[in-house]
C-alpha atoms as a PDB file:
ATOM      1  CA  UNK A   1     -71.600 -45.678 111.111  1.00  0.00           C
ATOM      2  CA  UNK A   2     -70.539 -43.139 108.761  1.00  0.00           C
ATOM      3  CA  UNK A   3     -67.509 -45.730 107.373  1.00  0.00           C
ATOM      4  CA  UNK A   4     -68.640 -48.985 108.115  1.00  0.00           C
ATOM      5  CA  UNK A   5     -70.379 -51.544 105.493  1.00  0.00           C
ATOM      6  CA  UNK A   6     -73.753 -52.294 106.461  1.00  0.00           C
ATOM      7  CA  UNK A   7     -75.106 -55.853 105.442  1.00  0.00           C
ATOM      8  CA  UNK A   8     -78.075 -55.479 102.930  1.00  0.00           C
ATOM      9  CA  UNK A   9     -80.061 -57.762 105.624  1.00  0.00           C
ATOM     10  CA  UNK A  10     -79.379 -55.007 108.020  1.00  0.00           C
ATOM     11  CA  UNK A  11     -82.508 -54.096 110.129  1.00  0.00           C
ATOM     12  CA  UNK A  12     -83.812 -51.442 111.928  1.00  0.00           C
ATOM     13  CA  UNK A  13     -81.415 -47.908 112.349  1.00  0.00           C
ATOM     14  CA  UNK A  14     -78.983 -49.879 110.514  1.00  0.00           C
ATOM     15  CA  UNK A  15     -80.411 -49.622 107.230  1.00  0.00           C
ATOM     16  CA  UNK A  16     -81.923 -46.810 107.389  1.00  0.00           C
ATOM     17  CA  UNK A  17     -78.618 -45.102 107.512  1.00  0.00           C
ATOM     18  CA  UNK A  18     -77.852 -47.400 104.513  1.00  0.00           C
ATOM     19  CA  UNK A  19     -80.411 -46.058 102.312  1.00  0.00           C
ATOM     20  CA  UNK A  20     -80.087 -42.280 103.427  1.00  0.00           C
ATOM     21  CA  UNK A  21     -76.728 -42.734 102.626  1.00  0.00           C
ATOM     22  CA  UNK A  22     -77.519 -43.775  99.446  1.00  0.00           C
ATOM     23  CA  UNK A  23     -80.374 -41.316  98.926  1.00  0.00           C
ATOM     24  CA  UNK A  24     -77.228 -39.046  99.551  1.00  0.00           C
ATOM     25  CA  UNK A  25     -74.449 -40.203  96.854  1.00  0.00           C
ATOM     26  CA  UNK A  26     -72.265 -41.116  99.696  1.00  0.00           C
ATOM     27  CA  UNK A  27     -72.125 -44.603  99.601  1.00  0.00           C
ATOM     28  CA  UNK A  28     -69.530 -46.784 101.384  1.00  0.00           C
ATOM     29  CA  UNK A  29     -68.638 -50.665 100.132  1.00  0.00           C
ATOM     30  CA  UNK A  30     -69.454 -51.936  97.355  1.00  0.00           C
ATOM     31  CA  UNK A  31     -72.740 -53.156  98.330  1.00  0.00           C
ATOM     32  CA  UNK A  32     -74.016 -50.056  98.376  1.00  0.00           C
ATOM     33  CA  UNK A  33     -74.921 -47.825  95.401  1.00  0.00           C
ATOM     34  CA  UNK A  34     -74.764 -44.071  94.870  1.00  0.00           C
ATOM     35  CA  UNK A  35     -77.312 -44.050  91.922  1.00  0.00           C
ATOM     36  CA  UNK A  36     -79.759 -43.392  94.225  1.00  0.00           C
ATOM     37  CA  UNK A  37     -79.346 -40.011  95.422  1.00  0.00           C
ATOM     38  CA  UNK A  38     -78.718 -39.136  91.390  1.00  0.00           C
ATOM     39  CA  UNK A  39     -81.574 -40.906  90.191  1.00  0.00           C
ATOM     40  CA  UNK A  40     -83.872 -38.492  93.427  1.00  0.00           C
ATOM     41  CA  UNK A  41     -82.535 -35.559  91.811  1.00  0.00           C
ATOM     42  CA  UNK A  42     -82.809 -36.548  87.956  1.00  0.00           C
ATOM     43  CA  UNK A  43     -86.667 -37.645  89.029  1.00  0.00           C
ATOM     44  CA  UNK A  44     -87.482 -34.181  90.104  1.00  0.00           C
ATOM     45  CA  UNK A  45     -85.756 -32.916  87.389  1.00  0.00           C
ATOM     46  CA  UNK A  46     -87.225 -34.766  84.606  1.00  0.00           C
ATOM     47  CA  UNK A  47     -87.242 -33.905  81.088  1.00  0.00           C
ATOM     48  CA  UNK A  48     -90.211 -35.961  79.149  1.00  0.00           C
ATOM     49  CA  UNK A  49     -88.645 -38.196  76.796  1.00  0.00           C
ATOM     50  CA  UNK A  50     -90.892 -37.191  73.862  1.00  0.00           C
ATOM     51  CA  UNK A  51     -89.932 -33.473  74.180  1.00  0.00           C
ATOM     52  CA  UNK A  52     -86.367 -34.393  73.716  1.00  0.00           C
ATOM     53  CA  UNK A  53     -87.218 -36.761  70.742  1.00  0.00           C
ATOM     54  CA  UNK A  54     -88.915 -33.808  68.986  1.00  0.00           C
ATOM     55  CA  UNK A  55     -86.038 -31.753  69.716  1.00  0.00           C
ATOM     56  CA  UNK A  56     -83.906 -34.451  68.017  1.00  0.00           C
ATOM     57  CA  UNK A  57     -86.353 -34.700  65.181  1.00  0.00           C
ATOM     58  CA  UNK A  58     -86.005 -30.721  64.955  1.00  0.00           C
ATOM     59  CA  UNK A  59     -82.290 -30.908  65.332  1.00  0.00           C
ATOM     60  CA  UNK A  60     -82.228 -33.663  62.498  1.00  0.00           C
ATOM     61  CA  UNK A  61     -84.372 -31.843  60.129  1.00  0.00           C
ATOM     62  CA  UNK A  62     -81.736 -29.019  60.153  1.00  0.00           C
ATOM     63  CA  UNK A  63     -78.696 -31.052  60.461  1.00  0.00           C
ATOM     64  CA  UNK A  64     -79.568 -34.146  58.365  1.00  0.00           C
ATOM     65  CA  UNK A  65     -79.892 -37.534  59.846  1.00  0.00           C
ATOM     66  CA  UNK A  66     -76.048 -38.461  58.298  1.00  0.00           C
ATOM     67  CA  UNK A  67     -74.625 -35.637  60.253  1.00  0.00           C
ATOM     68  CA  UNK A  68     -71.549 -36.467  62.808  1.00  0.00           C
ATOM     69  CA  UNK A  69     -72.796 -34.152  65.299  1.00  0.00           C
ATOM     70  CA  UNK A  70     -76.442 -35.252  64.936  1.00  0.00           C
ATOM     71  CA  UNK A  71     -75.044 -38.844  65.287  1.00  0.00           C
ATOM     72  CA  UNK A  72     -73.461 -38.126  68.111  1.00  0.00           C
ATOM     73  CA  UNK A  73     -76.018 -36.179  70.027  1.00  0.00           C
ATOM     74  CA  UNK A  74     -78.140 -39.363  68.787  1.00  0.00           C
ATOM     75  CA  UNK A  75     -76.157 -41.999  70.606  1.00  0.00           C
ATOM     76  CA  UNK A  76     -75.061 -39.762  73.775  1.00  0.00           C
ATOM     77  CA  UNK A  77     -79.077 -39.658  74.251  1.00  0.00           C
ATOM     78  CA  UNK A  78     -79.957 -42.991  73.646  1.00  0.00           C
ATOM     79  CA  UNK A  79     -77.436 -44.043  76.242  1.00  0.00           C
ATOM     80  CA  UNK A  80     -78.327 -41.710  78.572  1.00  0.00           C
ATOM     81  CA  UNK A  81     -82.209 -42.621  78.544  1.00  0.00           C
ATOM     82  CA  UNK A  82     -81.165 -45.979  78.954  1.00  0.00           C
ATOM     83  CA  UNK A  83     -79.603 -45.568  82.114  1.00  0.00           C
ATOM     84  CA  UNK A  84     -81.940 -42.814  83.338  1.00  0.00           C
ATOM     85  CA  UNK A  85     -84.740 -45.663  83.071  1.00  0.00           C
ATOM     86  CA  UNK A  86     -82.645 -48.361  85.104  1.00  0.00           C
ATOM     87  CA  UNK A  87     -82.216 -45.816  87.543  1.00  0.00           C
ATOM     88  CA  UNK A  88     -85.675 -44.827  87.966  1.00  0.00           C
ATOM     89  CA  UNK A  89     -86.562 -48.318  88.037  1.00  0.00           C
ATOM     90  CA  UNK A  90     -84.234 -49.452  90.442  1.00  0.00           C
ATOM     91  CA  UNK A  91     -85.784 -46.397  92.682  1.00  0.00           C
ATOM     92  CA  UNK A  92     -88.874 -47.285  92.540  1.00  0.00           C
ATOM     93  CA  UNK A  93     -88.171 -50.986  93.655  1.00  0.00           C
ATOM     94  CA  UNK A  94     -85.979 -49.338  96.862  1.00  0.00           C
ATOM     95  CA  UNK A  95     -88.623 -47.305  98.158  1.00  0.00           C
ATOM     96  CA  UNK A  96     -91.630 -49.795  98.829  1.00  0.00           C
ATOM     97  CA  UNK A  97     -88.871 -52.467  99.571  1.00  0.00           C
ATOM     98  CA  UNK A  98     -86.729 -51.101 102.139  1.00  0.00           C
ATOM     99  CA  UNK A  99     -87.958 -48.176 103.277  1.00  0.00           C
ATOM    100  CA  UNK A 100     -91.777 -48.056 103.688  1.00  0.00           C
ATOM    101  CA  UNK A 101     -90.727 -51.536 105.221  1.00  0.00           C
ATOM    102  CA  UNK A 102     -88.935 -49.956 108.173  1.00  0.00           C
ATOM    103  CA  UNK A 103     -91.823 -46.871 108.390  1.00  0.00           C
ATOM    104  CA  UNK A 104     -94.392 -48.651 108.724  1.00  0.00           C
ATOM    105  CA  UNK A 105     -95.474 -51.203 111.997  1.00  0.00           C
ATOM    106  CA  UNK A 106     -95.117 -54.910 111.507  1.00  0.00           C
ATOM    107  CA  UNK A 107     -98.656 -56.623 110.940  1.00  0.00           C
ATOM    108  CA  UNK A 108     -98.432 -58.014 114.552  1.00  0.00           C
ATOM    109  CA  UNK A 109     -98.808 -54.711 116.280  1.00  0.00           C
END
């Protein structure tokens, strides 16, 4: 199934490939998204947000808070903590819903 779109009703092996696929970056479609296998990596690669906001306090302190590159550094942050947080969000709603849902054994046995 490698390049073939797989419904996001899919069940059993099918969306299991799905997802790893995702997990993976190498998504195929457009129903399928290759934040996830980003947003894996960024999570074990996580820089706390307040370490990076006293860095920027540091950074403005020497700078100023008017300075271009300050600014800049400012907004390219901002942005990028932004979408960090959708993508750890939207991770943690994948994992419960579609995968532990295919681990695990269905309540009737």
């Amino acid at each position: 199934m490698p390049d073939k779109t797989i419904s996001i009703r899919a069940a059993g092996v099918a969306i299991v490939v799905k997802l790893c696929r995702q997990f993976r970056g190498k998504s195929f479609g457009p129903t399928e998204k290759d934040y996830l296998g980003f947003a894996l990596y960024e999570r074990g690669h996580w820089v706390a947000t307040a370490s990076v906001e006293r860095w920027l306090q540091q950074l403005a302190a020497i700078l100023g808070e008017t300075s271009e590159l300050y600014l800049a550094i400012l907004a390219a942050w901002t942005e990028y903590a932004r979408d960090r947080n959708a993508r750890a969000d939207r991770l943690r709603l994948q994992i419960p819903k579609r995968l532990w849902a295919w681990c695990l054994p269905d309540a009737d046995g």
